[in-house]
Protein backbone atom coordinates (compact mmCIF):
# COMPACT_ATOMS: atom_id res chain seq x y z
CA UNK A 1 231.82 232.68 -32.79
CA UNK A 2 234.60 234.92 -31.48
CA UNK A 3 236.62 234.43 -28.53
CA UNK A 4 237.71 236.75 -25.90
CA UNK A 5 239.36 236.22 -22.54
CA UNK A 6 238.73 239.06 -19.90
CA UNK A 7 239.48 238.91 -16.03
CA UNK A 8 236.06 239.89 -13.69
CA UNK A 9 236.61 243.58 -13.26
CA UNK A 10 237.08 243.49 -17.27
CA UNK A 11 233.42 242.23 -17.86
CA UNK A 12 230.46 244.14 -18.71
CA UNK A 13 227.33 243.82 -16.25
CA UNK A 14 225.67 242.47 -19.79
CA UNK A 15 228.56 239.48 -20.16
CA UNK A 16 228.22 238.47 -16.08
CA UNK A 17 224.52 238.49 -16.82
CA UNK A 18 224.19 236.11 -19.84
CA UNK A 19 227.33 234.30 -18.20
CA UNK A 20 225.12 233.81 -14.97
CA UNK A 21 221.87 233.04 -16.74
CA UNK A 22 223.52 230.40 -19.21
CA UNK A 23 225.60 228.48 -16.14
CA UNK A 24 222.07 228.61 -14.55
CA UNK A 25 220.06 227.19 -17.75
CA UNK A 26 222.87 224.52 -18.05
CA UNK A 27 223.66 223.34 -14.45
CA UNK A 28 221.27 224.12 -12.32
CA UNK A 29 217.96 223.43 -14.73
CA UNK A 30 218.91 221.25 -17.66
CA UNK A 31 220.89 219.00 -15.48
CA UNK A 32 218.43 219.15 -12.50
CA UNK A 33 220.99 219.89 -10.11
CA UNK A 34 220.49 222.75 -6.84
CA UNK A 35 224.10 223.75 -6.36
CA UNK A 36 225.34 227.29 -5.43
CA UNK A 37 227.53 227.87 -8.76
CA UNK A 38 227.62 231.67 -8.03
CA UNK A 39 230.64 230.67 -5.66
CA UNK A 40 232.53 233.59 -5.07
CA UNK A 41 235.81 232.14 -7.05
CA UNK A 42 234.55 234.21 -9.97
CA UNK A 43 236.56 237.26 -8.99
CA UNK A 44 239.90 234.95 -9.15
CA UNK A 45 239.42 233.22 -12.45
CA UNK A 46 239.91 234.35 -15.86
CA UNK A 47 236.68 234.38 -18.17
CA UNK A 48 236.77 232.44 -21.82
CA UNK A 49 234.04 233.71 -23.18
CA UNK A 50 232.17 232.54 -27.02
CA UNK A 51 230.29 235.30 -28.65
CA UNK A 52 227.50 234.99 -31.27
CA UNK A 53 225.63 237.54 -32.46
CA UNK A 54 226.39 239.49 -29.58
CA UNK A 55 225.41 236.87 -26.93
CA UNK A 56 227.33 234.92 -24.65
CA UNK A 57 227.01 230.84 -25.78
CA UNK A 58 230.02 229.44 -24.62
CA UNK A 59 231.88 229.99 -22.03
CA UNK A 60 234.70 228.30 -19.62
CA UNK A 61 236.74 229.73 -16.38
CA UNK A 62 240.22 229.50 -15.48
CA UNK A 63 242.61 228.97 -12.55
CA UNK A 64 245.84 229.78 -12.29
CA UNK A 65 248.20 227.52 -10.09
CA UNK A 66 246.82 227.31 -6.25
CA UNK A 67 244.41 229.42 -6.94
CA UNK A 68 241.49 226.62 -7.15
CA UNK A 69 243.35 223.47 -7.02
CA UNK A 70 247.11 222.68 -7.04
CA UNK A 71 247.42 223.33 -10.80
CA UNK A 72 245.64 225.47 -13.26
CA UNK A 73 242.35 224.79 -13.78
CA UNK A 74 239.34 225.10 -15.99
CA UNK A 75 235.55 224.60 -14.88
CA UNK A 76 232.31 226.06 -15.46
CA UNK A 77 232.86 224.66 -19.05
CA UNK A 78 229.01 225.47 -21.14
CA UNK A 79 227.55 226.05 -24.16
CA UNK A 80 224.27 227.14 -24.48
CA UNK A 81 221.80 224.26 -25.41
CA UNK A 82 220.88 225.40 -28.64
CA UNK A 83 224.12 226.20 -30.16
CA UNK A 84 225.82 222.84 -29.37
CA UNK A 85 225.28 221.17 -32.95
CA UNK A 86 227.94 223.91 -34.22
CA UNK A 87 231.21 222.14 -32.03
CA UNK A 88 231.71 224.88 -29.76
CA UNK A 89 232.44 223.16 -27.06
CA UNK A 90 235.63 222.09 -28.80
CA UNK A 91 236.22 225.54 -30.31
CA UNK A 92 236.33 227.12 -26.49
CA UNK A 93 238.17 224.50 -24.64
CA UNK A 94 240.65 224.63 -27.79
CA UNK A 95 241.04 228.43 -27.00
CA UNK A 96 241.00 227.78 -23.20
CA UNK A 97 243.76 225.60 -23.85
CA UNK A 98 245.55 228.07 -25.63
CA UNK A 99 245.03 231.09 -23.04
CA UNK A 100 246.61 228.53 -20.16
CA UNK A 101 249.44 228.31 -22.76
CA UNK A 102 249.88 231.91 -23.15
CA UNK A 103 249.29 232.54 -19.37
CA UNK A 104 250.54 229.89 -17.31
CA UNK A 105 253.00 227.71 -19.49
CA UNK A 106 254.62 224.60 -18.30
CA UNK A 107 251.91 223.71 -15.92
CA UNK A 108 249.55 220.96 -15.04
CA UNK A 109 245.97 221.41 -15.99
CA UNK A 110 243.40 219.95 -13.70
CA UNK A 111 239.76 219.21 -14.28
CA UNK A 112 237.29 217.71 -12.48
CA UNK A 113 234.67 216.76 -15.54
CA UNK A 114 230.96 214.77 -15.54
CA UNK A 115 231.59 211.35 -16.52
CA UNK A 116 229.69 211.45 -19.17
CA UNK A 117 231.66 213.71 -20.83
CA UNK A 118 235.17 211.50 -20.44
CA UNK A 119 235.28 211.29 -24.32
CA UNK A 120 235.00 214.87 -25.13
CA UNK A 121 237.75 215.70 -22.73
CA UNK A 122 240.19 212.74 -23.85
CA UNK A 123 240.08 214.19 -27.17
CA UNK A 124 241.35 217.25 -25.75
CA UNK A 125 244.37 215.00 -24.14
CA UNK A 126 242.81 215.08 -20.81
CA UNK A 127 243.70 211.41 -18.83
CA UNK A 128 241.28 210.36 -16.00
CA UNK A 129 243.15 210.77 -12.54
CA UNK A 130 241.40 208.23 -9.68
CA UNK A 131 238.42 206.71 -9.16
CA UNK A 132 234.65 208.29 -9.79
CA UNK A 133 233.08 210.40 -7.36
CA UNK A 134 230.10 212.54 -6.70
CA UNK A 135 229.77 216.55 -6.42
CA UNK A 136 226.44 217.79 -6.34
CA UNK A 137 225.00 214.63 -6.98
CA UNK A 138 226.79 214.53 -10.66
CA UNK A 139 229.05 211.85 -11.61
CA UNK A 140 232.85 213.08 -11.96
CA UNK A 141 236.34 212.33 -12.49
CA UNK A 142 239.50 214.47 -12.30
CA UNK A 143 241.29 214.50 -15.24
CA UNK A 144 244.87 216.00 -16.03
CA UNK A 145 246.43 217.09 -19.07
CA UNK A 146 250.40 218.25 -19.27
């Protein structure tokens, strides 16, 4: 899978597409959820963006300080369903990681991740931040890493 990082006037009508569709596939249909996740914060945030064989299958999107929450910020984190036995949802938050690095150094980085996926994002060296709550109906927590 290769790894590039592009800002929204950088991507190709193709790449917003298969971004769009896969977000869809994941969050709206696979986890049954009617939530408007074309929010108009796409235009702010940088794009992480897994490519296999010329399709989009993984995929994350980045805030910088303030511009989402108080400190950068990654959401929208997916891989498509049938590429997850290959680890790439390690392999782009790894690289996400490393963008924020690159980008905004010395910062906070702020998450607000599905319960269920608490594990995955310790791993990372994420620590849970308050008590669980709902948005759209999903479980979450925010999580920080420093």
């Amino acid at each position: 899978m290769e790894i590039v990082t592009k800002k929204f006037d950088e991507l190709s009508k193709t790449e917003l597409y298969q971004i769009l569709q896969m977000r869809s596939e994941v969050f709206v249909v696979e986890q049954n959820c009617a939530y408007q996740d074309v929010d108009g914060k796409d235009e702010k945030a940088l794009h992480v963006i897994g490519i296999k064989n010329g399709k989009v299958v993984a995929y994350t999107r980045v805030f910088g300080p303030g511009d989402y929450f108080k400190n950068t910020s990654i959401g929208r984190v997916v891989v498509a369903k049938d590429e997850r036995k290959y680890g790439y949802g390690k392999v782009i938050m790894q690289a996400t990681l490393e963008e924020i690095g690159t980008r905004f150094p010395e910062n906070t980085i702020e998450i607000s991740a599905q319960t269920y996926l608490l594990k995955f994002y310790n791993e990372l060296g994420f620590v849970t931040q308050g008590n669980e709550y709902l948005e759209d109906g999903i479980p979450h927590v925010r999580m920080v890493k420093k």
